[in-house]
N, C-alpha and C. Protein backbone atom coordinates (compact mmCIF):
# COMPACT_ATOMS: atom_id res chain seq x y z
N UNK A 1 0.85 -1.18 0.00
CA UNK A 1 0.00 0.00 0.00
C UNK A 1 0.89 1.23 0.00
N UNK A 2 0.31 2.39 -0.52
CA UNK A 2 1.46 3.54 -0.65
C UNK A 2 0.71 4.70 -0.08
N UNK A 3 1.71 5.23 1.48
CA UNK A 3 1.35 5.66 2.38
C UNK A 3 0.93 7.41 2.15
N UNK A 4 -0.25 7.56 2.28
CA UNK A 4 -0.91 9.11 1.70
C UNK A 4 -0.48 10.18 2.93
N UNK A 5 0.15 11.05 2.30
CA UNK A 5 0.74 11.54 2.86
C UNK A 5 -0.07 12.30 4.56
N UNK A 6 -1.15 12.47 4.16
CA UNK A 6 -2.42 13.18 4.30
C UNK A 6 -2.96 11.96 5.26
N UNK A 7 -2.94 11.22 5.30
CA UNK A 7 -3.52 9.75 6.24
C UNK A 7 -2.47 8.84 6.59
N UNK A 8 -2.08 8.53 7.64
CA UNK A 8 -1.21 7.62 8.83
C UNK A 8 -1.73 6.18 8.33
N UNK A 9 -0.99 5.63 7.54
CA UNK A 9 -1.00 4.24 7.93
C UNK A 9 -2.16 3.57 8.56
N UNK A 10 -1.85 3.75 10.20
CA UNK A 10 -2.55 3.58 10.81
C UNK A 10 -4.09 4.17 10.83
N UNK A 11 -4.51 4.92 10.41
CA UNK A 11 -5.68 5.87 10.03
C UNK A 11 -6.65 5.19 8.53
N UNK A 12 -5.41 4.73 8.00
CA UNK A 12 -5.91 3.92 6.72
C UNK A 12 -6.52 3.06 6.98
N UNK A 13 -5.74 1.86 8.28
CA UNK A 13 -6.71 0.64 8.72
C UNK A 13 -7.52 0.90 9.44
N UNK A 14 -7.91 1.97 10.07
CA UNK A 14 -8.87 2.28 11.06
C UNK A 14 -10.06 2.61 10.31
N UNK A 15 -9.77 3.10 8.91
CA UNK A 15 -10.86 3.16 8.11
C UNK A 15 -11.41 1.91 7.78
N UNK A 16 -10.32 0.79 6.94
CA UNK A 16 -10.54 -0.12 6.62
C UNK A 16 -11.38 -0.91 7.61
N UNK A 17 -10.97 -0.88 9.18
CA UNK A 17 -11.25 -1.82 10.25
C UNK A 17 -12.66 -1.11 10.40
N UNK A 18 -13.47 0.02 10.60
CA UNK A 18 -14.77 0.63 10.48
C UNK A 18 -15.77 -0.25 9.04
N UNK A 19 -14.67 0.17 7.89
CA UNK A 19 -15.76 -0.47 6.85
C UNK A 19 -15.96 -2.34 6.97
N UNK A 20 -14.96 -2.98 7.65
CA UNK A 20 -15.35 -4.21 7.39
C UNK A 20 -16.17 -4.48 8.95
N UNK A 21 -16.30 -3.55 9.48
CA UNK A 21 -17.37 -3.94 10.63
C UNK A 21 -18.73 -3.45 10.65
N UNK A 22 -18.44 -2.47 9.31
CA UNK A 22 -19.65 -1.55 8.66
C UNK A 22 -20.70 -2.87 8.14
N UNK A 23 -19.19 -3.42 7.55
CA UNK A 23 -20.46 -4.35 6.21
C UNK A 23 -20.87 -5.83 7.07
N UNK A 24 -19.86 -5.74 7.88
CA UNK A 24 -20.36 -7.05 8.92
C UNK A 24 -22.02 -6.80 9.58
N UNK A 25 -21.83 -5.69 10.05
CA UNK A 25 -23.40 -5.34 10.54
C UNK A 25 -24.10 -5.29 9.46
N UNK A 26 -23.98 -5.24 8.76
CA UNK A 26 -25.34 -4.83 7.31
C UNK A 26 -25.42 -6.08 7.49
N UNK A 27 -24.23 -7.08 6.71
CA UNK A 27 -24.57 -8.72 6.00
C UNK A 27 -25.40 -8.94 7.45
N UNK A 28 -25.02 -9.45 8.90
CA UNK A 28 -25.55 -9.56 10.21
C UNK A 28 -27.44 -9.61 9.98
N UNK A 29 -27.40 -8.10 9.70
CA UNK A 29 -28.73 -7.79 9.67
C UNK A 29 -29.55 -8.15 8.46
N UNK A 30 -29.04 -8.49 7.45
CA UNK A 30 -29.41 -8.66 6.48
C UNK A 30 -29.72 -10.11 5.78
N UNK A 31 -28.43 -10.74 6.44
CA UNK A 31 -28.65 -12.12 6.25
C UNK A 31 -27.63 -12.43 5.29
N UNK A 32 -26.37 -11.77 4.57
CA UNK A 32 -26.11 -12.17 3.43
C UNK A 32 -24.18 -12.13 4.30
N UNK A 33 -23.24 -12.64 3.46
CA UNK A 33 -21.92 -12.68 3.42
C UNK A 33 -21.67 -11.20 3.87
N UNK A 34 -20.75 -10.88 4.93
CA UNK A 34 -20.05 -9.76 4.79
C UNK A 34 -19.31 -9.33 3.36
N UNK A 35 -18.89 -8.01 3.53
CA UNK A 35 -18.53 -7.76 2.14
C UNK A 35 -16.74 -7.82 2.38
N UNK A 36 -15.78 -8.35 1.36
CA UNK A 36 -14.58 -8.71 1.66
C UNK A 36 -14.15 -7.29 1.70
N UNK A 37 -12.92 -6.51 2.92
CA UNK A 37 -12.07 -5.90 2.86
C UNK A 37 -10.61 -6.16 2.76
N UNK A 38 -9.94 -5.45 1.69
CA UNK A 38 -8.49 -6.04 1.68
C UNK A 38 -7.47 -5.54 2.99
N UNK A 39 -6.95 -6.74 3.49
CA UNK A 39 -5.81 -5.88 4.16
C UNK A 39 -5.10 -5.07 4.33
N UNK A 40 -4.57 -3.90 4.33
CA UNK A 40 -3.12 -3.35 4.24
C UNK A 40 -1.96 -4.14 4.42
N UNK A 41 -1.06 -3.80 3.31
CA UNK A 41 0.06 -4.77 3.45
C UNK A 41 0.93 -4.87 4.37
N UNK A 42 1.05 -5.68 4.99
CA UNK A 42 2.07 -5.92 6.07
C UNK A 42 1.45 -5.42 7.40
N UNK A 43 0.41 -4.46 7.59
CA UNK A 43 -0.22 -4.17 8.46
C UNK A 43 -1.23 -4.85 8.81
N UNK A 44 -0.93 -5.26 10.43
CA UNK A 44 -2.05 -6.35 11.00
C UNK A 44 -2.56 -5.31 12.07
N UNK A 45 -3.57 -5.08 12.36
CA UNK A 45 -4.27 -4.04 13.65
C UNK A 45 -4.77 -4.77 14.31
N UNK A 46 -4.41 -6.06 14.68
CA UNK A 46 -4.39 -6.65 15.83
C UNK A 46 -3.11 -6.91 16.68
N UNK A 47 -1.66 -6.82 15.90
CA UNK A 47 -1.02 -6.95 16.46
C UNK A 47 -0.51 -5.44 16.73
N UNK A 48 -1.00 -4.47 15.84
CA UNK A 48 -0.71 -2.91 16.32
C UNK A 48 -1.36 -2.79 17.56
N UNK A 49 -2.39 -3.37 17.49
CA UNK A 49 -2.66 -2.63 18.91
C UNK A 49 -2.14 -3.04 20.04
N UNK A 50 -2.08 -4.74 20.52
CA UNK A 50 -1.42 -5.25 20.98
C UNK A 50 0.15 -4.39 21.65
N UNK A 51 0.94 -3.78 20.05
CA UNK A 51 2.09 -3.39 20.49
C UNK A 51 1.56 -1.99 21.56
N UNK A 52 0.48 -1.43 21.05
CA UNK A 52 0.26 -0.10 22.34
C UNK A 52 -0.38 -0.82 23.13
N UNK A 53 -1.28 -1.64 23.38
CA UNK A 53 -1.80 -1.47 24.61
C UNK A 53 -0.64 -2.27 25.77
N UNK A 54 0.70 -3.35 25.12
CA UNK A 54 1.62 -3.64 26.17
C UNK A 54 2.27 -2.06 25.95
N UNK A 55 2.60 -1.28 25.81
CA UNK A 55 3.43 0.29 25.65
C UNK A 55 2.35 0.84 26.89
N UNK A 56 1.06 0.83 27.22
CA UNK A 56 0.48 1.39 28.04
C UNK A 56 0.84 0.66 28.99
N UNK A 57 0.60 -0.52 29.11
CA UNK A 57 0.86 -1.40 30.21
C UNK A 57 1.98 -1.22 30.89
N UNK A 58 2.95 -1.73 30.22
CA UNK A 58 4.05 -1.59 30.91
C UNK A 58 4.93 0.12 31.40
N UNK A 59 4.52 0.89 30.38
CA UNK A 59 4.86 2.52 30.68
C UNK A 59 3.95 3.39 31.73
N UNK A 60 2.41 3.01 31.89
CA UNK A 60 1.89 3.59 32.51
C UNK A 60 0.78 2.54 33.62
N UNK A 61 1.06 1.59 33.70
CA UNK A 61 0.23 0.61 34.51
C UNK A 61 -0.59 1.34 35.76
N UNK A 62 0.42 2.22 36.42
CA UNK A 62 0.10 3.33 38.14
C UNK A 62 -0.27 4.16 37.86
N UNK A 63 -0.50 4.69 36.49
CA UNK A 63 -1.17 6.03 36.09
C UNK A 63 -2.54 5.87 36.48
N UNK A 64 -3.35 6.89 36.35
CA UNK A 64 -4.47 7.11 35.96
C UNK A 64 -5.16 6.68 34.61
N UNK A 65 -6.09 6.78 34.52
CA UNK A 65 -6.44 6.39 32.90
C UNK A 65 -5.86 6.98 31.67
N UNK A 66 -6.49 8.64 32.31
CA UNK A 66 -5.62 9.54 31.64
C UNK A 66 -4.35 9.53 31.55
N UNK A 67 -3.41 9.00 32.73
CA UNK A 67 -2.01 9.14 31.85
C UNK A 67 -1.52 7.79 31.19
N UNK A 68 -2.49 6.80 31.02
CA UNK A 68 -2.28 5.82 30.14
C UNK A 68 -2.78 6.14 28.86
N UNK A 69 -3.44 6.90 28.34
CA UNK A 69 -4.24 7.54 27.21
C UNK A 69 -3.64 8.61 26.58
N UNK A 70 -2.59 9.29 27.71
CA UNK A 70 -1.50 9.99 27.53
C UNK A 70 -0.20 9.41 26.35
N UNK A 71 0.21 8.04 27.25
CA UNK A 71 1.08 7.69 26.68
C UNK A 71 0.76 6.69 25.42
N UNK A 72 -0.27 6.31 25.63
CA UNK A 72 -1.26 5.48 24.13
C UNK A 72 -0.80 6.80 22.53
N UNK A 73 -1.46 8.08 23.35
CA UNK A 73 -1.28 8.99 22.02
C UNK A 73 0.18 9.36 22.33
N UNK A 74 1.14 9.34 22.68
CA UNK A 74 2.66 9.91 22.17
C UNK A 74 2.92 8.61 21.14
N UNK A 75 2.38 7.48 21.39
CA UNK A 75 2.92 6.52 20.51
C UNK A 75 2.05 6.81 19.15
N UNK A 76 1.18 7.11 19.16
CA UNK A 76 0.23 7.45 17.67
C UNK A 76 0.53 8.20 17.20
N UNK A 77 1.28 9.69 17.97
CA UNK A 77 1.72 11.02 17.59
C UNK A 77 2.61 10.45 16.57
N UNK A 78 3.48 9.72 17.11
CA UNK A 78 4.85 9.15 16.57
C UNK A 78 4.64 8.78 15.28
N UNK A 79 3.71 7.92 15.59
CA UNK A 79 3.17 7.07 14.36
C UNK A 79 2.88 8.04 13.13
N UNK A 80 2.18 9.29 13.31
CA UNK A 80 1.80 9.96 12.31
C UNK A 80 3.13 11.00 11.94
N UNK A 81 4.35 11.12 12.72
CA UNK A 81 5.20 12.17 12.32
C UNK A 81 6.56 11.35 11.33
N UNK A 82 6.65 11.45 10.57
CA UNK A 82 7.64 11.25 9.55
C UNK A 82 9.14 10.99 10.40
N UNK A 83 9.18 11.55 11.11
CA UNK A 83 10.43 11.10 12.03
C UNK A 83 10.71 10.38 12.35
N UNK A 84 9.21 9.22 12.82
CA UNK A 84 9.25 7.80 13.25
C UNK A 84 8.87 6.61 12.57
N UNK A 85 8.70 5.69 12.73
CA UNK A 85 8.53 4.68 11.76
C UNK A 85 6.31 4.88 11.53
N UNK A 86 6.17 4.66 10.46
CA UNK A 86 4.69 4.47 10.29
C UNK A 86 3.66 3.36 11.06
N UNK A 87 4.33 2.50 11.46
CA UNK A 87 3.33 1.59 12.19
C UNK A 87 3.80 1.26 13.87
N UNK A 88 2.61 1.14 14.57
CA UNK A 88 2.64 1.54 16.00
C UNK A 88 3.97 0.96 16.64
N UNK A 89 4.27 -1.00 16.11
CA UNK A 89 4.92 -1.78 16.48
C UNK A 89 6.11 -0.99 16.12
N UNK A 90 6.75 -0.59 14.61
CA UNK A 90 8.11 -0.15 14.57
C UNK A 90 8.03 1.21 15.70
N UNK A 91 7.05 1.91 16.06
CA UNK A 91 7.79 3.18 17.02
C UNK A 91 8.09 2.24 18.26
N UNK A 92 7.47 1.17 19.07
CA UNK A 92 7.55 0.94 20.11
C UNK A 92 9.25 0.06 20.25
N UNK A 93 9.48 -0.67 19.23
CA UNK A 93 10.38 -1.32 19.18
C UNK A 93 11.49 -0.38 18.03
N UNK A 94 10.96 0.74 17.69
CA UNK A 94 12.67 1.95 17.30
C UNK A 94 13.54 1.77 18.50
N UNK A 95 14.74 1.86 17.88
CA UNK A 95 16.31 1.63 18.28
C UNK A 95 16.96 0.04 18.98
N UNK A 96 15.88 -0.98 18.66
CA UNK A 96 16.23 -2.30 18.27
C UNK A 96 16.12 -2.79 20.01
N UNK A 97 16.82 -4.17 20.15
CA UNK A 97 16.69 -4.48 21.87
C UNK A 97 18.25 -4.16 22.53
N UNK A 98 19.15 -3.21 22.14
CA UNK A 98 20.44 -2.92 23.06
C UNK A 98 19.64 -2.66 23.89
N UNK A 99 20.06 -3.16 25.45
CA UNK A 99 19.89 -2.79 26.64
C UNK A 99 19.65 -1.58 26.82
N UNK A 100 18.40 -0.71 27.70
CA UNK A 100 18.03 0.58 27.51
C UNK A 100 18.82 1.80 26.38
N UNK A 101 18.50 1.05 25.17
CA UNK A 101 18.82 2.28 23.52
C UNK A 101 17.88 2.52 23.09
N UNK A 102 16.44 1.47 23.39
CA UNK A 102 15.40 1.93 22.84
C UNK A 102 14.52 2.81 22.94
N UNK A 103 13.27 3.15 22.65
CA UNK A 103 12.76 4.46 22.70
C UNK A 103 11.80 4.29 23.91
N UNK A 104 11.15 3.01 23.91
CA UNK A 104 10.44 2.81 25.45
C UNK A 104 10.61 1.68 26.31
N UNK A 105 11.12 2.33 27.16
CA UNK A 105 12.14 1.07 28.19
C UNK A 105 11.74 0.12 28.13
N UNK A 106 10.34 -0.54 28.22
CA UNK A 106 9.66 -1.97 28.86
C UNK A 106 9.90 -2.60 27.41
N UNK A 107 10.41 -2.43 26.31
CA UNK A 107 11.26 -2.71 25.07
C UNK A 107 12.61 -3.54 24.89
N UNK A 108 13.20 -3.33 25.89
CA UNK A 108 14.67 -3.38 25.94
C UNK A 108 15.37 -3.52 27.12
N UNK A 109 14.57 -3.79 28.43
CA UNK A 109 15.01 -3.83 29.91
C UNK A 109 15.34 -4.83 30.20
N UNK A 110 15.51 -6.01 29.21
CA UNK A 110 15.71 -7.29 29.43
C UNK A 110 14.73 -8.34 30.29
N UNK A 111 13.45 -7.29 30.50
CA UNK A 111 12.82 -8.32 31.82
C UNK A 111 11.37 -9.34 30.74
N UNK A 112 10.79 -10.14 31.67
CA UNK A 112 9.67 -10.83 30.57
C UNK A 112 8.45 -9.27 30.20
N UNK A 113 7.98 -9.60 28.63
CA UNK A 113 7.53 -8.97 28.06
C UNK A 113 5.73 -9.44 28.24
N UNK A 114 5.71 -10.57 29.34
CA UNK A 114 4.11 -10.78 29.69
C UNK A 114 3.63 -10.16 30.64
N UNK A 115 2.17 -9.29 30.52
CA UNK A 115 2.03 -8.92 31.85
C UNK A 115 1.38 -10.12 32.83
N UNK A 116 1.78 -9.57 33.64
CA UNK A 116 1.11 -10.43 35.08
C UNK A 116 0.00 -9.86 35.62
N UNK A 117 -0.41 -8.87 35.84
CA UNK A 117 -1.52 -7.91 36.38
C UNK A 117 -2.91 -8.07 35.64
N UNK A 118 -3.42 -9.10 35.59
CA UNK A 118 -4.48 -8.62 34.29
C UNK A 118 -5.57 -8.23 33.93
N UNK A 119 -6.46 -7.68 35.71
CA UNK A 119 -7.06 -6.34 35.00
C UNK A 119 -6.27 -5.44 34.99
N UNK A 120 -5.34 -4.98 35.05
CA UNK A 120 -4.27 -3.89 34.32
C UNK A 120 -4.13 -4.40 32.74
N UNK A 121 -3.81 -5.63 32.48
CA UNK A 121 -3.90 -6.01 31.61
C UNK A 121 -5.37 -5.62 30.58
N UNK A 122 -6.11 -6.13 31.03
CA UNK A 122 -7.47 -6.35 30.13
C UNK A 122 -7.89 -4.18 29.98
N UNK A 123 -7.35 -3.88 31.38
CA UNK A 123 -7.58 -1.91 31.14
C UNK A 123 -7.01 -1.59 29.98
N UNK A 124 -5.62 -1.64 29.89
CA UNK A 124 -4.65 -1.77 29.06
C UNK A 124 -4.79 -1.47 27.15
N UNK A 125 -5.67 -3.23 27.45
CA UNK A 125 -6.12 -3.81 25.85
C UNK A 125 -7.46 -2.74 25.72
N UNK A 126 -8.23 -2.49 26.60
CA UNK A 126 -9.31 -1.03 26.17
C UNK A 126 -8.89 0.17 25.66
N UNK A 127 -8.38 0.75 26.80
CA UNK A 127 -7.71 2.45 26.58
C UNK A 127 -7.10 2.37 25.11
N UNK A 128 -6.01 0.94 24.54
CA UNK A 128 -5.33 1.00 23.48
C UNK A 128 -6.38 1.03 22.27
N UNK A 129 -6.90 0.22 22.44
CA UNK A 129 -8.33 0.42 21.09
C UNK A 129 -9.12 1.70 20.88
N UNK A 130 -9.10 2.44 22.30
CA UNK A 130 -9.78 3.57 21.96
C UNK A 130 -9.39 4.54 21.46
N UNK A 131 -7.37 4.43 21.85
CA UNK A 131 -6.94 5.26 21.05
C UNK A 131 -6.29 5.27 19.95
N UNK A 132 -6.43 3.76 19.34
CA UNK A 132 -6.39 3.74 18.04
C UNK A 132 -7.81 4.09 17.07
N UNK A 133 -8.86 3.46 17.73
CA UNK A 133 -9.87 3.84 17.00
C UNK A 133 -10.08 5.63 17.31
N UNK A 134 -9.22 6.21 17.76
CA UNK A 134 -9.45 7.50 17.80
C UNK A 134 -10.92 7.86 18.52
N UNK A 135 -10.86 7.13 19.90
CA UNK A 135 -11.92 7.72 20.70
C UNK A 135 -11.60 7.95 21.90
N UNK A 136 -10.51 8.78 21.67
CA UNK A 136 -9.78 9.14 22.97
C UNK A 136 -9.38 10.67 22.60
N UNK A 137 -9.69 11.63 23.89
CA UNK A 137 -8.68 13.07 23.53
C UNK A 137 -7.26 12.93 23.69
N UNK A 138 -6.07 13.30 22.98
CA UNK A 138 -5.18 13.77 22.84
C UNK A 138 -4.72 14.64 24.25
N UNK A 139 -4.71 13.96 25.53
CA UNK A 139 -4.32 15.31 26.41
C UNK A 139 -2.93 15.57 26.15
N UNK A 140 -2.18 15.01 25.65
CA UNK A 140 -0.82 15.44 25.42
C UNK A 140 -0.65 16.94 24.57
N UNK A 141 -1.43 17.10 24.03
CA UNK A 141 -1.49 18.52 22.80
C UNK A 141 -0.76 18.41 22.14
N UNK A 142 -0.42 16.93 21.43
CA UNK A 142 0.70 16.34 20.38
C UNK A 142 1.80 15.87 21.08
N UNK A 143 2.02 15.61 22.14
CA UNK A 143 3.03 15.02 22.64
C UNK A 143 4.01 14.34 21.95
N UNK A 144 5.18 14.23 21.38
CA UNK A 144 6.24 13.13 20.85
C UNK A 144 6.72 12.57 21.76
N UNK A 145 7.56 13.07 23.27
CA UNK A 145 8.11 12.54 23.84
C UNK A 145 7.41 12.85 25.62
N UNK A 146 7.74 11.70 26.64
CA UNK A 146 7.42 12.05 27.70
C UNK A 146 8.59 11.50 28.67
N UNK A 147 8.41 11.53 30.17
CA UNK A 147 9.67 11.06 30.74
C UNK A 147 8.74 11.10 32.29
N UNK A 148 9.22 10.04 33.28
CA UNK A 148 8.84 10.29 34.39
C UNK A 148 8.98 11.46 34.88
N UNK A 149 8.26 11.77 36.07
CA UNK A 149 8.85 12.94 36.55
C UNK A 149 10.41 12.24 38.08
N UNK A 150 10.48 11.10 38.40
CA UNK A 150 11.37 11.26 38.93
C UNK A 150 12.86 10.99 38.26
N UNK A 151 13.05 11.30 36.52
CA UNK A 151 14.27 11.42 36.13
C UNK A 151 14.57 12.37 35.80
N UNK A 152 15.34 12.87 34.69
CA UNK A 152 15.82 14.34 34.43
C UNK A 152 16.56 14.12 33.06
N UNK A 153 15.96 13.51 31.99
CA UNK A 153 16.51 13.78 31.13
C UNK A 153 17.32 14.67 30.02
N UNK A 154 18.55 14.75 29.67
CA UNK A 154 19.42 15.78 28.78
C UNK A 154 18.31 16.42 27.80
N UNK A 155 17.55 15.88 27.19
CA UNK A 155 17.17 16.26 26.32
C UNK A 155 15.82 16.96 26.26
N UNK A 156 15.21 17.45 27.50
CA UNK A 156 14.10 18.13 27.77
C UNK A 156 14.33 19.98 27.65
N UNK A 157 15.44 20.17 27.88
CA UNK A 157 15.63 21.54 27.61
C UNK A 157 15.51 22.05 26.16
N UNK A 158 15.41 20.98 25.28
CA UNK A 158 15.61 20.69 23.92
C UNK A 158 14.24 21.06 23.40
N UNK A 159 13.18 21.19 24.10
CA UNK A 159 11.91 20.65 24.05
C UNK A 159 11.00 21.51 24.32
N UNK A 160 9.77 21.67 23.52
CA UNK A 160 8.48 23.07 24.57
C UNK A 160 7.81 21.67 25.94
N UNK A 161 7.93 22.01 27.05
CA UNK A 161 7.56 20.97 27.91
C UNK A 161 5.83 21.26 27.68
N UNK A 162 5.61 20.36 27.81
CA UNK A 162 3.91 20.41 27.53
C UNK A 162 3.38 19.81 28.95
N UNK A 163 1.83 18.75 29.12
CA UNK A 163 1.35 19.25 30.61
C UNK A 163 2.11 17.61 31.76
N UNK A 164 1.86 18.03 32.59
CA UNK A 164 2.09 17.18 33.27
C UNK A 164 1.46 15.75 33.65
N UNK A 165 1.28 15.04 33.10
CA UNK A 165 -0.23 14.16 33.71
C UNK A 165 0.42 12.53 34.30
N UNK A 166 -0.49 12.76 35.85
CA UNK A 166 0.30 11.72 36.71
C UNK A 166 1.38 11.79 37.18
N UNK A 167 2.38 10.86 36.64
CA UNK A 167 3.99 11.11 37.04
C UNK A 167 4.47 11.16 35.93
N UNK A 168 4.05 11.70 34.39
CA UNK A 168 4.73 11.58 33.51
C UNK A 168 4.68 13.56 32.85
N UNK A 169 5.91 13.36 32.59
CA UNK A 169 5.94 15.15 31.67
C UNK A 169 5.86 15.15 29.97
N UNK A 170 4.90 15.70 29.36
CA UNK A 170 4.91 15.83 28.14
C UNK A 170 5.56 16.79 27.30
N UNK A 171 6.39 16.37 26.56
CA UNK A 171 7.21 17.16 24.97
C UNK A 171 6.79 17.26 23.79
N UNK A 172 6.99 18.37 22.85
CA UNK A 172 6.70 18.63 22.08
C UNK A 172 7.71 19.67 21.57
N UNK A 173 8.18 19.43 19.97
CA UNK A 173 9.44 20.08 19.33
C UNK A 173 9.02 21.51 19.53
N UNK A 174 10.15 22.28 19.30
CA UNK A 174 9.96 23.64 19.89
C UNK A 174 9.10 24.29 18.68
N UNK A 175 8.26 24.94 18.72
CA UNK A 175 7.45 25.58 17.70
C UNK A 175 8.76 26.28 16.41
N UNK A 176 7.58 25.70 15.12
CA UNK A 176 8.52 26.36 14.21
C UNK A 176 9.61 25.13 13.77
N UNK A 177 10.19 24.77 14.45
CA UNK A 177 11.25 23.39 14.58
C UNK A 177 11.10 22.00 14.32
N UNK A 178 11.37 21.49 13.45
CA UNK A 178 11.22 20.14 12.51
C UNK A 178 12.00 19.27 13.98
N UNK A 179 11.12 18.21 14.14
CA UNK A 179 11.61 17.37 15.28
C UNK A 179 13.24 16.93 14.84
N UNK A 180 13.06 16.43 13.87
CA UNK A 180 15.00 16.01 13.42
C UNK A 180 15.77 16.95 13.88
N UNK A 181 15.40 18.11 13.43
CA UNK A 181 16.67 19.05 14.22
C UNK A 181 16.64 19.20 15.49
N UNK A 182 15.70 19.21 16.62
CA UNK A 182 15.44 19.45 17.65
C UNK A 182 17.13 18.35 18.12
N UNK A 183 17.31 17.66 17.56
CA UNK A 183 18.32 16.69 18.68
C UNK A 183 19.68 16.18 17.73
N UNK A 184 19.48 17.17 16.48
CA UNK A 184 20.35 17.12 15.19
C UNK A 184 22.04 17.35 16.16
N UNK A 185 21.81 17.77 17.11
CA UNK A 185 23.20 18.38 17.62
C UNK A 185 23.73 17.52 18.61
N UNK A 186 23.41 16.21 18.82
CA UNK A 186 23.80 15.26 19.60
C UNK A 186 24.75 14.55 19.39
């Protein structure tokens, strides 16, 4: 499939995933075969979501809802900015498994990747669907990047800090400023 510049990947199957549940309810009601939708290539939105709702899980499990919905959309932000890879799974797993290189720790910490908690778990697999199906607000106000509040990362001065929610701080490239350059000087 060839990615419109104007629509995310991800936004493409969310259409796709609406119309084949569109025509599922018609055939349902109607009595006849659903109508076939084609896949997107290489894109499965079951295992996209999967990759956010463990990214909520494991990044925001002690949050609030909201700051799991928080960190659901920095990963979608991602998803839609050219900087990062187009599908949810490549942002969560950008900068490969070196021991904390990757972009979200519970990625690369070396520990098991199952949760144990599982209504945290089953919360998790909700909040992520809602904010892929885009039925969630954006409290981040575009968020790209966030960070606990008990670390102090180099690269926040770099950054317009955006709001606080829970224990996590939200970023966003400095107005005017193409995210690549924001950290071009590293």
């Amino acid at each position: 499939m060839v990615r419109c510049a104007h629509l995310p990947l991800w936004r493409q199957a969310g259409r796709i995933g609406r119309l084949a549940l569109a025509g599922a309810v018609v055939a349902a009601t109607l009595g006849g075969p659903a109508p076939w939708v084609p896949a997107s290539a290489g894109f499965n939105v079951t295992e996209e979501i999967e990759c956010l709702a463990l990214t909520i899980y494991f990044e925001a499990r002690g949050e609030p809802d909201e700051g799991k919905i928080a960190v659901g959309h920095v990963v979608m932000n991602r998803a839609q900015n050219p900087l990062f890879p187009e599908k949810i799974c490549g942002v969560v797993r950008q900068g490969g498994i070196k021991r904390y290189r990757c972009q979200f720790t519970w990625w690369c910490d070396g520990r098991s990747d199952r949760p144990r908690d599982w209504s945290a778990w089953k919360r998790s697999k909700a909040l992520a669907r809602s904010v892929f199906w885009e039925n969630s607000k954006d409290p981040t106000q575009g968020a790209l990047w966030y960070h606990a509040d008990s670390v102090i990362p180099h690269w926040r001065d770099k950054l317009n800090q955006g709001p606080k929610i829970g224990r996590h701080i939200f970023y966003r490239p400095p107005e005017g400023q193409h995210p690549a350059s924001t950290f071009s000087s590293q």
